[in-house]
Protein backbone atom coordinates (compact mmCIF):
# COMPACT_ATOMS: atom_id res chain seq x y z
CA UNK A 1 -30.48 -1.75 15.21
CA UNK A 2 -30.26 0.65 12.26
CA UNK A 3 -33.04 -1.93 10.28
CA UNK A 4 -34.90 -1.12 13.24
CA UNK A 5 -34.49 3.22 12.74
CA UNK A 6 -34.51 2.83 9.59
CA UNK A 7 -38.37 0.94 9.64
CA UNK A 8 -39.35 3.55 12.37
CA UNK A 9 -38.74 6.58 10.33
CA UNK A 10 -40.73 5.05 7.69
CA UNK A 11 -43.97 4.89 9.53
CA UNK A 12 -46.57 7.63 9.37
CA UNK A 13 -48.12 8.12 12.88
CA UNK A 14 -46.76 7.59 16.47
CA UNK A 15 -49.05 4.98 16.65
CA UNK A 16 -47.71 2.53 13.93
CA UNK A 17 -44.17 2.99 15.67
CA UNK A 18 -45.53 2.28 18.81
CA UNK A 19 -47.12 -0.65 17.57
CA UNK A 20 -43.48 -1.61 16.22
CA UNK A 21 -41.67 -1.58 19.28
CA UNK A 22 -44.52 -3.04 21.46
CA UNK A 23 -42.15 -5.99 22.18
CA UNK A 24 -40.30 -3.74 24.84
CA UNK A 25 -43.52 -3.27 26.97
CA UNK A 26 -43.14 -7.13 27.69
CA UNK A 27 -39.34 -6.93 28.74
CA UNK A 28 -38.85 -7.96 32.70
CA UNK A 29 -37.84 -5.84 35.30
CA UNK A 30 -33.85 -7.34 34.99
CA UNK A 31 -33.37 -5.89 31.63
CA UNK A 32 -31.83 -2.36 31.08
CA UNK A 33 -31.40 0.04 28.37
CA UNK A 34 -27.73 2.44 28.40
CA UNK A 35 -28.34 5.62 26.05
CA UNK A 36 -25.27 7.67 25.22
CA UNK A 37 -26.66 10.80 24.18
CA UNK A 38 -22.64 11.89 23.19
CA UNK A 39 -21.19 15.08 24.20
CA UNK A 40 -22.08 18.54 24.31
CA UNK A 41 -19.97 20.95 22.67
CA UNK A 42 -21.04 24.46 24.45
CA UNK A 43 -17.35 26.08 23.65
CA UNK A 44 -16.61 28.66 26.52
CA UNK A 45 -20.14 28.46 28.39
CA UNK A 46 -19.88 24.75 29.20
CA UNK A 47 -18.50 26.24 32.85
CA UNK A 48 -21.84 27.68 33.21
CA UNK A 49 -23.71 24.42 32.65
CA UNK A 50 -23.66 22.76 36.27
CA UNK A 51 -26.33 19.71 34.97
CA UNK A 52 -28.42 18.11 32.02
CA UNK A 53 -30.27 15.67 32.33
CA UNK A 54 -33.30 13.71 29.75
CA UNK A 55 -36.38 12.17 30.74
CA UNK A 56 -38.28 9.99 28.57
CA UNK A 57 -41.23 8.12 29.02
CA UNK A 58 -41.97 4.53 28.25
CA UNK A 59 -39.02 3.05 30.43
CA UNK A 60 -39.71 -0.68 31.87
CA UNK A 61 -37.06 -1.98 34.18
CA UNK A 62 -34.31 0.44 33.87
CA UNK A 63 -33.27 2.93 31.44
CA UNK A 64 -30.35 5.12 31.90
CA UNK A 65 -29.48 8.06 29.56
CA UNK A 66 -26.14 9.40 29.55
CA UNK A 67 -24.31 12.63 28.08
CA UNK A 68 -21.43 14.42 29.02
CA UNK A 69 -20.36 18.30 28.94
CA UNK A 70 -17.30 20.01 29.79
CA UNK A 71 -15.14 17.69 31.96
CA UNK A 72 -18.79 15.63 33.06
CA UNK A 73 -20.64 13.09 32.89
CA UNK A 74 -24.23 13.30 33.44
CA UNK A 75 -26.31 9.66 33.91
CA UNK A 76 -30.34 9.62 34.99
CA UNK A 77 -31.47 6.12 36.08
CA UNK A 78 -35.03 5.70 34.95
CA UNK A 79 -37.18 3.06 36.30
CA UNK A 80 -40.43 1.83 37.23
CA UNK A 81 -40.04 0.14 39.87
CA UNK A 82 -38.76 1.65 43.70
CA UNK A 83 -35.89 -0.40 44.76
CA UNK A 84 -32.95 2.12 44.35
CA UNK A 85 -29.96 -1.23 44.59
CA UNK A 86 -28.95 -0.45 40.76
CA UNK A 87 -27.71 3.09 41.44
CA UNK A 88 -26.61 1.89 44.63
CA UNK A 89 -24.32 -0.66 43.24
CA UNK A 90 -23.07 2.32 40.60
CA UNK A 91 -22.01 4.29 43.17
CA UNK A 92 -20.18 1.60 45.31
CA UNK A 93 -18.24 0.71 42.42
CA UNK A 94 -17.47 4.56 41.55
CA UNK A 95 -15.81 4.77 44.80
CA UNK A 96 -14.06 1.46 44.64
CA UNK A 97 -12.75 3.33 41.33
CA UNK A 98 -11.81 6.50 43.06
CA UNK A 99 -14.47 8.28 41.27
CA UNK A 100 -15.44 11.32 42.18
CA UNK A 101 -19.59 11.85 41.79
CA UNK A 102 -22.49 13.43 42.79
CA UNK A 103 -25.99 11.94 43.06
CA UNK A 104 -29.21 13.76 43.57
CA UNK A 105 -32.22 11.88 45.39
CA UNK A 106 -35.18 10.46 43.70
CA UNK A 107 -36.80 12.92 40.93
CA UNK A 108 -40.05 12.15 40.07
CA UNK A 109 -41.30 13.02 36.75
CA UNK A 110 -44.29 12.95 34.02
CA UNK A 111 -43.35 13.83 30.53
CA UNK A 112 -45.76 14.29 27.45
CA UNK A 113 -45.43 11.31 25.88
CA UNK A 114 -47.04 9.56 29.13
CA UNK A 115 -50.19 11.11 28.48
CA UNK A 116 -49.48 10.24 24.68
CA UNK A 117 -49.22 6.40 25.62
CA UNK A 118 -52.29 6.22 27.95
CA UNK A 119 -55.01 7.47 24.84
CA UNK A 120 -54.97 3.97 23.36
C-alpha cells in the first residue's frame, strides 16, 4: 500500500491518479473500505467537540471513515447503494457488546470532488 502512495504522489494531475486507481470503480457492492483517520488531539476543548465526521466522494460498496476525539469514536458509513443492513448489523453487535452509541439517520451528501469525477 505505501508503493501505491508513494506512485500517487508522483503523478502530476488528478487525472493521472485517477486513472491509477480506476481498478476500484470496478469493485462489487460486497467489498468495503475501513479508514482510521487516528485521533484528535484538541487538549482542553475536545469537551466542546460533540461530532466529526468526513465525507469523501468516489465510495463504491461501502466505505467507512473513522476517527476518534476525547473519549469517542466517530464512524460514517458511506455507500452507494440504499440497503442500511451493514450499519444495522454494527449496531446489533454494539449492543451485544454493551456498547454504548449513538447513530444519526441517513445524511445525504455531495462533495467537490463529485463534480470533479463527472468532467471526464
Amino acid at each position: 500500500m505505501i508503493g501505491l502512495s508513494d506512485k500517487l504522489d508522483s503523478l502530476g494531475s488528478y487525472e493521472e491518479k485517477q486513472k491509477i486507481m480506476s481498478f476500484f470503480e470496478g469493485m462489487s457492492l460486497n467489498t468495503y473500505i475501513v479508514s482510521y483517520l487516528g485521533k484528535f488531539n484538541f487538549g482542553e476543548n475536545a469537551q466542546y467537540i460533540s461530532d466529526i465526521h468526513f465525507y469523501n466522494s468516489g465510495t463504491t460498496g461501502l466505505g467507512i471513515n473513522m476517527s476518534c476525539c476525547g473519549n469517542f469514536f466517530f464512524l460514517d458509513f458511506k455507500q452507494n447503494f440504499p440497503s442500511d443492513k451493514y450499519v444495522k448489523a454494527f449496531c446489533v453487535e454494539l449492543e451485544k457488546l454493551g456498547i454504548e452509541y449513538t447513530a444519526s439517520g441517513k445524511i445525504p451528501f455531495i462533495t467537490p470532488g463529485d463534480s470533479i469525477i463527472a468532467r471526464k
